[in-house]
C-alpha atoms as a PDB file:
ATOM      1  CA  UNK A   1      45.581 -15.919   0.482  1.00  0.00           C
ATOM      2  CA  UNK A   2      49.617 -16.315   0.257  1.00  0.00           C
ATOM      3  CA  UNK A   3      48.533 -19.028  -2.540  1.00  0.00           C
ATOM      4  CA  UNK A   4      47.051 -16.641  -4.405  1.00  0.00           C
ATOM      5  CA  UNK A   5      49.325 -13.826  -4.347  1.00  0.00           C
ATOM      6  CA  UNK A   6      52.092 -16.703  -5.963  1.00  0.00           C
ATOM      7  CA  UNK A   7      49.647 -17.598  -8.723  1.00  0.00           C
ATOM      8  CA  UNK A   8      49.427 -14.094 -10.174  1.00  0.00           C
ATOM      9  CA  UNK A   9      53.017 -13.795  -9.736  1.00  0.00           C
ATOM     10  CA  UNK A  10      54.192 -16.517 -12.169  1.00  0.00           C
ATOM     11  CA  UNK A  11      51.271 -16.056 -14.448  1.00  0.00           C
ATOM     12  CA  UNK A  12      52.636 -12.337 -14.738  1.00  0.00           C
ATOM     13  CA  UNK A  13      56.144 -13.594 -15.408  1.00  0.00           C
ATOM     14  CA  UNK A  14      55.093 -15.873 -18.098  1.00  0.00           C
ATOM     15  CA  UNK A  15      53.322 -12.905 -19.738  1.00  0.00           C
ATOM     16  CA  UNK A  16      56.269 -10.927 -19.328  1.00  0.00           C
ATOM     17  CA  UNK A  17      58.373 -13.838 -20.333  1.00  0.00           C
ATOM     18  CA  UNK A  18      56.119 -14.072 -23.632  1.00  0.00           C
ATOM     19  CA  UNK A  19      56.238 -10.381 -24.612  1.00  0.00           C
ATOM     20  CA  UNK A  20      59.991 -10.246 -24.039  1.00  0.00           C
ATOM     21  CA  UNK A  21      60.074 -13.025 -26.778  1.00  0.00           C
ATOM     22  CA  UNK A  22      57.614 -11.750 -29.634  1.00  0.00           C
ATOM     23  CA  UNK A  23      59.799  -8.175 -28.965  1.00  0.00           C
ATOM     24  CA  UNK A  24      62.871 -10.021 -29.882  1.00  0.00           C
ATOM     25  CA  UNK A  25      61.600 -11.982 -32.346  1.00  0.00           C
ATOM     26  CA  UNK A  26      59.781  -8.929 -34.072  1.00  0.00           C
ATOM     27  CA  UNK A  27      63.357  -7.526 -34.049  1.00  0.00           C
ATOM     28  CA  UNK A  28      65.110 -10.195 -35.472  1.00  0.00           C
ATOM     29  CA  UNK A  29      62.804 -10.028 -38.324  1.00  0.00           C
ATOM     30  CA  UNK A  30      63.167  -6.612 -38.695  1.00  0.00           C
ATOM     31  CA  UNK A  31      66.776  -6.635 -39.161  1.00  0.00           C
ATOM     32  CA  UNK A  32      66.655  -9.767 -41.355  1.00  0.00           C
ATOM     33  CA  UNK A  33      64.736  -7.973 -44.364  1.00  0.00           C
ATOM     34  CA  UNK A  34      66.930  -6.129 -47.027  1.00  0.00           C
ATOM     35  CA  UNK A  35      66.324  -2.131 -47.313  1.00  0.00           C
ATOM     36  CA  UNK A  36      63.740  -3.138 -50.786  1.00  0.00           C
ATOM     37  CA  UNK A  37      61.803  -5.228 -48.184  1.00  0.00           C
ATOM     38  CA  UNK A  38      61.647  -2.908 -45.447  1.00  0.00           C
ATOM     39  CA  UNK A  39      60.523  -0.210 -48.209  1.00  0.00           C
ATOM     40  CA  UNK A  40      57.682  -2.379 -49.550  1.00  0.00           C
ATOM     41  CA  UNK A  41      56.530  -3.040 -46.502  1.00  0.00           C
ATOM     42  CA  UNK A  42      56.868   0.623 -45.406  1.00  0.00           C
ATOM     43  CA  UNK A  43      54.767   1.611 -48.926  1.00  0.00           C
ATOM     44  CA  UNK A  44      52.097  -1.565 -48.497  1.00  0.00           C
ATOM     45  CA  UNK A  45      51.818   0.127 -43.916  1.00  0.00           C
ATOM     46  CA  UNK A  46      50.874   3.202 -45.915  1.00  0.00           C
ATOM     47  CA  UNK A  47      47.784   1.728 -47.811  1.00  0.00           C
ATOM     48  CA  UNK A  48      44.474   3.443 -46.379  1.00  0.00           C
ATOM     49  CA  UNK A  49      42.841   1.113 -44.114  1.00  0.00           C
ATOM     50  CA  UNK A  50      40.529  -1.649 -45.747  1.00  0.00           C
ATOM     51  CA  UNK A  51      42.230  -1.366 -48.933  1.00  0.00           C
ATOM     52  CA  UNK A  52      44.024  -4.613 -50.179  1.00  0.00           C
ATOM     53  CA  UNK A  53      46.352  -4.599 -53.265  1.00  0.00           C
ATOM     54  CA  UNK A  54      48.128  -8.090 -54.131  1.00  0.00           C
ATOM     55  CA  UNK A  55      49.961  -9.068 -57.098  1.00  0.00           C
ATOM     56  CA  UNK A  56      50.580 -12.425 -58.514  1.00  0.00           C
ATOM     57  CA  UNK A  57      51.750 -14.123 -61.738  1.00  0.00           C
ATOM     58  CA  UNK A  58      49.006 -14.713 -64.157  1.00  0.00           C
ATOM     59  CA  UNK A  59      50.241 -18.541 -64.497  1.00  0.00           C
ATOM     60  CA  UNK A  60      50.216 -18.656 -60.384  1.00  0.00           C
ATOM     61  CA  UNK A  61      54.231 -19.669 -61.327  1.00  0.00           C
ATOM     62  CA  UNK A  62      57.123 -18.443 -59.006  1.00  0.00           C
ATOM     63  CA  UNK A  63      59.959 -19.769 -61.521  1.00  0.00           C
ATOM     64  CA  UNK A  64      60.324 -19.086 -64.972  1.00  0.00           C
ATOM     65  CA  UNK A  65      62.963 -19.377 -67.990  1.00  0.00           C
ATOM     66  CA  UNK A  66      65.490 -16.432 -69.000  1.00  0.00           C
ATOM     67  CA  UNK A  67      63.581 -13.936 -70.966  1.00  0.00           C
ATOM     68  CA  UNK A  68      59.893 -16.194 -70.590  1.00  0.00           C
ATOM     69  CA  UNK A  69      57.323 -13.791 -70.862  1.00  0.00           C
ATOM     70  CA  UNK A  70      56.099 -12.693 -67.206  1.00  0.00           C
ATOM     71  CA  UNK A  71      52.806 -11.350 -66.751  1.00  0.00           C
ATOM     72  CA  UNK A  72      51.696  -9.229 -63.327  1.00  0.00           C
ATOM     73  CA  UNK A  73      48.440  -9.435 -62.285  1.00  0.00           C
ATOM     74  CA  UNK A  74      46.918  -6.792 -59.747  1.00  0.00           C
ATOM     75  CA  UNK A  75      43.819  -7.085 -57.997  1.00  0.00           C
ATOM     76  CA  UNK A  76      42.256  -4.599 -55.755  1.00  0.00           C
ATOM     77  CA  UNK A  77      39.337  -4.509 -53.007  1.00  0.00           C
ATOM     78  CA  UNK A  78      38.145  -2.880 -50.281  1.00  0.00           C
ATOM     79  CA  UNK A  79      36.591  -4.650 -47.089  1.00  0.00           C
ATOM     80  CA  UNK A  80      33.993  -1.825 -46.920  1.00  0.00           C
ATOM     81  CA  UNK A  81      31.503  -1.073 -49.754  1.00  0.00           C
ATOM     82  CA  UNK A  82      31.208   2.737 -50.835  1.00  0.00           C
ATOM     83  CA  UNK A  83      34.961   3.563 -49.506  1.00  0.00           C
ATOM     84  CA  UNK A  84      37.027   3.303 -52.701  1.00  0.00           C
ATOM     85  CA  UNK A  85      36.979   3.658 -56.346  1.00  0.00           C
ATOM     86  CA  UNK A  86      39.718   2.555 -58.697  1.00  0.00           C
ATOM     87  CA  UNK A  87      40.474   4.013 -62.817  1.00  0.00           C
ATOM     88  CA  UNK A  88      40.462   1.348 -65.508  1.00  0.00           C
ATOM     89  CA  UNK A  89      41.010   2.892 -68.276  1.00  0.00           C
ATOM     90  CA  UNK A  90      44.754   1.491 -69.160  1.00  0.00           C
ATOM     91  CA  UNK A  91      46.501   2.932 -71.622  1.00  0.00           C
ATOM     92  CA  UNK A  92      43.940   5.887 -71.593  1.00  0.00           C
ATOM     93  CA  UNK A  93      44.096   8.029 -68.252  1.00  0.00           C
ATOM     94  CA  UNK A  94      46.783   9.719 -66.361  1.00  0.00           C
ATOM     95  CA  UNK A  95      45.722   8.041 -63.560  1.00  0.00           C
ATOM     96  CA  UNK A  96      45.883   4.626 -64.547  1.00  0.00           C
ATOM     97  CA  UNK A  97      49.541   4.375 -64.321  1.00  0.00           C
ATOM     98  CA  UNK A  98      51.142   1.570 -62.284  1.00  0.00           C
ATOM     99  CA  UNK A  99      54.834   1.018 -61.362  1.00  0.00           C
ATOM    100  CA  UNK A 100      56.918  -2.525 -60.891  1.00  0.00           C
ATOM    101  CA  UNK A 101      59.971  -1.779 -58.075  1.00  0.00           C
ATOM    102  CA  UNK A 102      61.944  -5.101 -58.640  1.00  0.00           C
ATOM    103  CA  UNK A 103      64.624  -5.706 -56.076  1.00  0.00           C
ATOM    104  CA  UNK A 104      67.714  -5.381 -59.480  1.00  0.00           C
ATOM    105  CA  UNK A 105      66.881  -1.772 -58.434  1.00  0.00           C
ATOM    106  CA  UNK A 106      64.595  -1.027 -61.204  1.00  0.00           C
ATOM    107  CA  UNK A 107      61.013   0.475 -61.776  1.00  0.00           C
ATOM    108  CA  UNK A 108      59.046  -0.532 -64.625  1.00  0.00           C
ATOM    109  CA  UNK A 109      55.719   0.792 -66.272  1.00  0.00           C
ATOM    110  CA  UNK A 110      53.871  -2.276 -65.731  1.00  0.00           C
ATOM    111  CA  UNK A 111      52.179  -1.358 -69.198  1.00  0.00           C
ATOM    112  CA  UNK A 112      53.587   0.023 -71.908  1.00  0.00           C
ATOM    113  CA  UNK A 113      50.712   2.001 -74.028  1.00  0.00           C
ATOM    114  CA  UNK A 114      49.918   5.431 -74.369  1.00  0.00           C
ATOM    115  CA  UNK A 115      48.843   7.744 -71.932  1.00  0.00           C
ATOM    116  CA  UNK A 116      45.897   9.861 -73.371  1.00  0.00           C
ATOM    117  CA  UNK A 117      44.830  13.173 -71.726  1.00  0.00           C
ATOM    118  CA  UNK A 118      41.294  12.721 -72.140  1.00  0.00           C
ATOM    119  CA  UNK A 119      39.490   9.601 -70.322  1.00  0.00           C
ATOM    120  CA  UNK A 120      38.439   8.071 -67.542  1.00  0.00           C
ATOM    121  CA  UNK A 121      36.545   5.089 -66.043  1.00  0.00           C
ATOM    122  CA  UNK A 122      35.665   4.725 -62.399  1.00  0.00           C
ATOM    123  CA  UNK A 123      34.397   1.614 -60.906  1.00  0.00           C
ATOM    124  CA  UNK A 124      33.862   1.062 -57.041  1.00  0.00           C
ATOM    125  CA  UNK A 125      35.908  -1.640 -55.314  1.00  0.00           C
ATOM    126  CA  UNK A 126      34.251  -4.233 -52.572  1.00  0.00           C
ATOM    127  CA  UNK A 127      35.002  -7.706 -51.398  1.00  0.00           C
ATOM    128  CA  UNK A 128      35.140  -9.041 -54.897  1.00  0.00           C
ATOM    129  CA  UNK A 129      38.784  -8.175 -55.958  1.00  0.00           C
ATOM    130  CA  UNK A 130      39.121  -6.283 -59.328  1.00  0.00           C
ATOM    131  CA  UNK A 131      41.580  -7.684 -61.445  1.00  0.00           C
ATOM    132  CA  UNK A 132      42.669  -7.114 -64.993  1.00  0.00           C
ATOM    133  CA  UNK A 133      45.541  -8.677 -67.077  1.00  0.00           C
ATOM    134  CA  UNK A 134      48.509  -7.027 -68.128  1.00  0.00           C
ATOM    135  CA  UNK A 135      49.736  -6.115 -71.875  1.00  0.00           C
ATOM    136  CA  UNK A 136      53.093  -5.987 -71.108  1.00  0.00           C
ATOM    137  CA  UNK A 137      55.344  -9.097 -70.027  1.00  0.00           C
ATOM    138  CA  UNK A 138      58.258  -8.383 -67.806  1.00  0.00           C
ATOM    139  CA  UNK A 139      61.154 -10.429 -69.177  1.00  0.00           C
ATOM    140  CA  UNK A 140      64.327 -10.596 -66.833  1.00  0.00           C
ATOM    141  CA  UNK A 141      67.945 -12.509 -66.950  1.00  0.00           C
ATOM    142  CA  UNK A 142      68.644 -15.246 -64.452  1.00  0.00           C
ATOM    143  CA  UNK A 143      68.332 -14.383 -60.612  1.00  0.00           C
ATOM    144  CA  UNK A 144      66.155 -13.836 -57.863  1.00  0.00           C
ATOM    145  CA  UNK A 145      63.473 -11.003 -57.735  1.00  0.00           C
ATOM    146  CA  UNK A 146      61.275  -9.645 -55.691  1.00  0.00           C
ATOM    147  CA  UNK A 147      58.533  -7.074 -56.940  1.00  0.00           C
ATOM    148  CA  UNK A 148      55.537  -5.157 -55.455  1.00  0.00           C
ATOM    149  CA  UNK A 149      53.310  -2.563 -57.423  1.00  0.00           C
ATOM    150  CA  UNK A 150      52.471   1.057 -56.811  1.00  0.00           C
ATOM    151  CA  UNK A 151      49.658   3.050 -58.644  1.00  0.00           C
ATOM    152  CA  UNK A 152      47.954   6.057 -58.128  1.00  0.00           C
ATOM    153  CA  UNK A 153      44.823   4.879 -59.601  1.00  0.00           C
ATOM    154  CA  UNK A 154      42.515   4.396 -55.937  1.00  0.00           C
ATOM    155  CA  UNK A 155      40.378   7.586 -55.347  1.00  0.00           C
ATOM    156  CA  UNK A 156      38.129   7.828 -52.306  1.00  0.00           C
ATOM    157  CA  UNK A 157      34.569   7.235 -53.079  1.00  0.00           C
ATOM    158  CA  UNK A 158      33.872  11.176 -53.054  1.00  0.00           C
ATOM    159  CA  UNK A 159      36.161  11.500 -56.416  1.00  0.00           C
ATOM    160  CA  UNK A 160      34.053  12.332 -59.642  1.00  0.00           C
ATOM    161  CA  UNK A 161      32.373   9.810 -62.000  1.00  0.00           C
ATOM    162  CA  UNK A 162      35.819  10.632 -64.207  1.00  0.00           C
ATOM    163  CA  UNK A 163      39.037  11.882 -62.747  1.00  0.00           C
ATOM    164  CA  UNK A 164      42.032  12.567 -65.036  1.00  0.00           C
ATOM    165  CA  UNK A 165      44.479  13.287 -62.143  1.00  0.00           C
ATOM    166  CA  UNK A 166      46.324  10.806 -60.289  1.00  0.00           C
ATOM    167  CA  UNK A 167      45.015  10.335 -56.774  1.00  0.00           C
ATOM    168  CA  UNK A 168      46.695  11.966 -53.942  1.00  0.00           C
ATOM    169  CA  UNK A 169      47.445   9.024 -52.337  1.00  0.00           C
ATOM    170  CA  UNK A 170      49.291   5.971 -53.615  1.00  0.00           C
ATOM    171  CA  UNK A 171      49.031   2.616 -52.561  1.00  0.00           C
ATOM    172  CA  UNK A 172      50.943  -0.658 -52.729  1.00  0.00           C
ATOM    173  CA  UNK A 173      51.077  -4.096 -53.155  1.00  0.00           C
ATOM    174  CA  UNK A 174      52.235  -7.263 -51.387  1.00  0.00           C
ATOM    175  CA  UNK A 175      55.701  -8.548 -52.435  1.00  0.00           C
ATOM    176  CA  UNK A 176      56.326 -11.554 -54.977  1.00  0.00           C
ATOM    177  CA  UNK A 177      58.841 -13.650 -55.274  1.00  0.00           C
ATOM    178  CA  UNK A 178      60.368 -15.221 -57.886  1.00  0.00           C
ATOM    179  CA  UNK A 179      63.245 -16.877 -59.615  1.00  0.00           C
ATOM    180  CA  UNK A 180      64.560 -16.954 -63.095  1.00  0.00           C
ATOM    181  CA  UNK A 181      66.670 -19.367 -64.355  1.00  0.00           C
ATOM    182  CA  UNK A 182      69.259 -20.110 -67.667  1.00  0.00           C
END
């Protein structure tokens, strides 16, 4: 029975021993991010649950040329049918406004058209990610950026058929990297 007794004893000390090393290594990454990082990832925590917003390049490219023409791409979904709706009208709802936070510092209007008072299109989100192109290139001198996206354009399913304020919730992407060179 003594055997016993010394199994569960190391076996408990490697757990312990395992746990004390994801706690340290969860706080080494902590402290390795820069304050944009840690407020991304704060924004993208704050997401309602089975909501997923990621941004890439439209090319798929992480490096580009001084002032090449840089085009975000969102795409939204929901893991659950019947939980979320998102506003497409760009360019033609309040709601449909979405934000670039690069880490120069800087927010952008990720397009730059008109905001009309008067219109609205809701479509449900599921699995199959919505996407839709942007108008408006970001062009940016040499460096290294990072970026994420904010809108206010989700709704819960329960919003209207039209809804031309922005929702009370916002929600946020994942962050992209990328470098711009002479």
């Amino acid at each position: 029975m003594r055997t016993g007794h010394a199994d569960y004893r190391i076996i408990g000390m490697g757990l312990f021993a395992i746990a004390v090393l994801l706690v340290i290594g969860m706080a080494v990454e902590v402290q390795q991010r820069t304050p944009f990082e840690r407020e991304q990832a704060r924004s993208e925590a704050a997401n309602p649950k089975w909501l997923r917003v990621q941004i890439t390049t439209a090319d798929s490219r992480r490096e580009y040329r001084q002032n090449a023409a840089i085009y975000i791409v969102p795409s939204f979904s929901s893991t659950v049918p019947y939980k979320y709706k998102i506003e497409i009208a760009d360019g033609k709802s309040e709601s449909a406004v979405d934000l670039l936070h690069l880490s120069s510092g800087e927010v952008r209007l990720r397009n730059l058209t008109g905001i009309f008072c008067c219109f609205s299109r809701m479509i449900g989100l599921d699995n199959e990610p919505y996407t839709f192109q942007t108008v408006t290139p970001l062009r940016l001198p040499p460096g290294q950026y990072e970026i994420y996206l904010t809108t206010r354009r989700v709704f819960t399913w329960d919003a209207g058929p039209e809804e031309y304020n922005p929702s009370s919730f916002e929600v946020a992407s994942n962050l992209l990297k990328i470098r711009v060179t002479e």
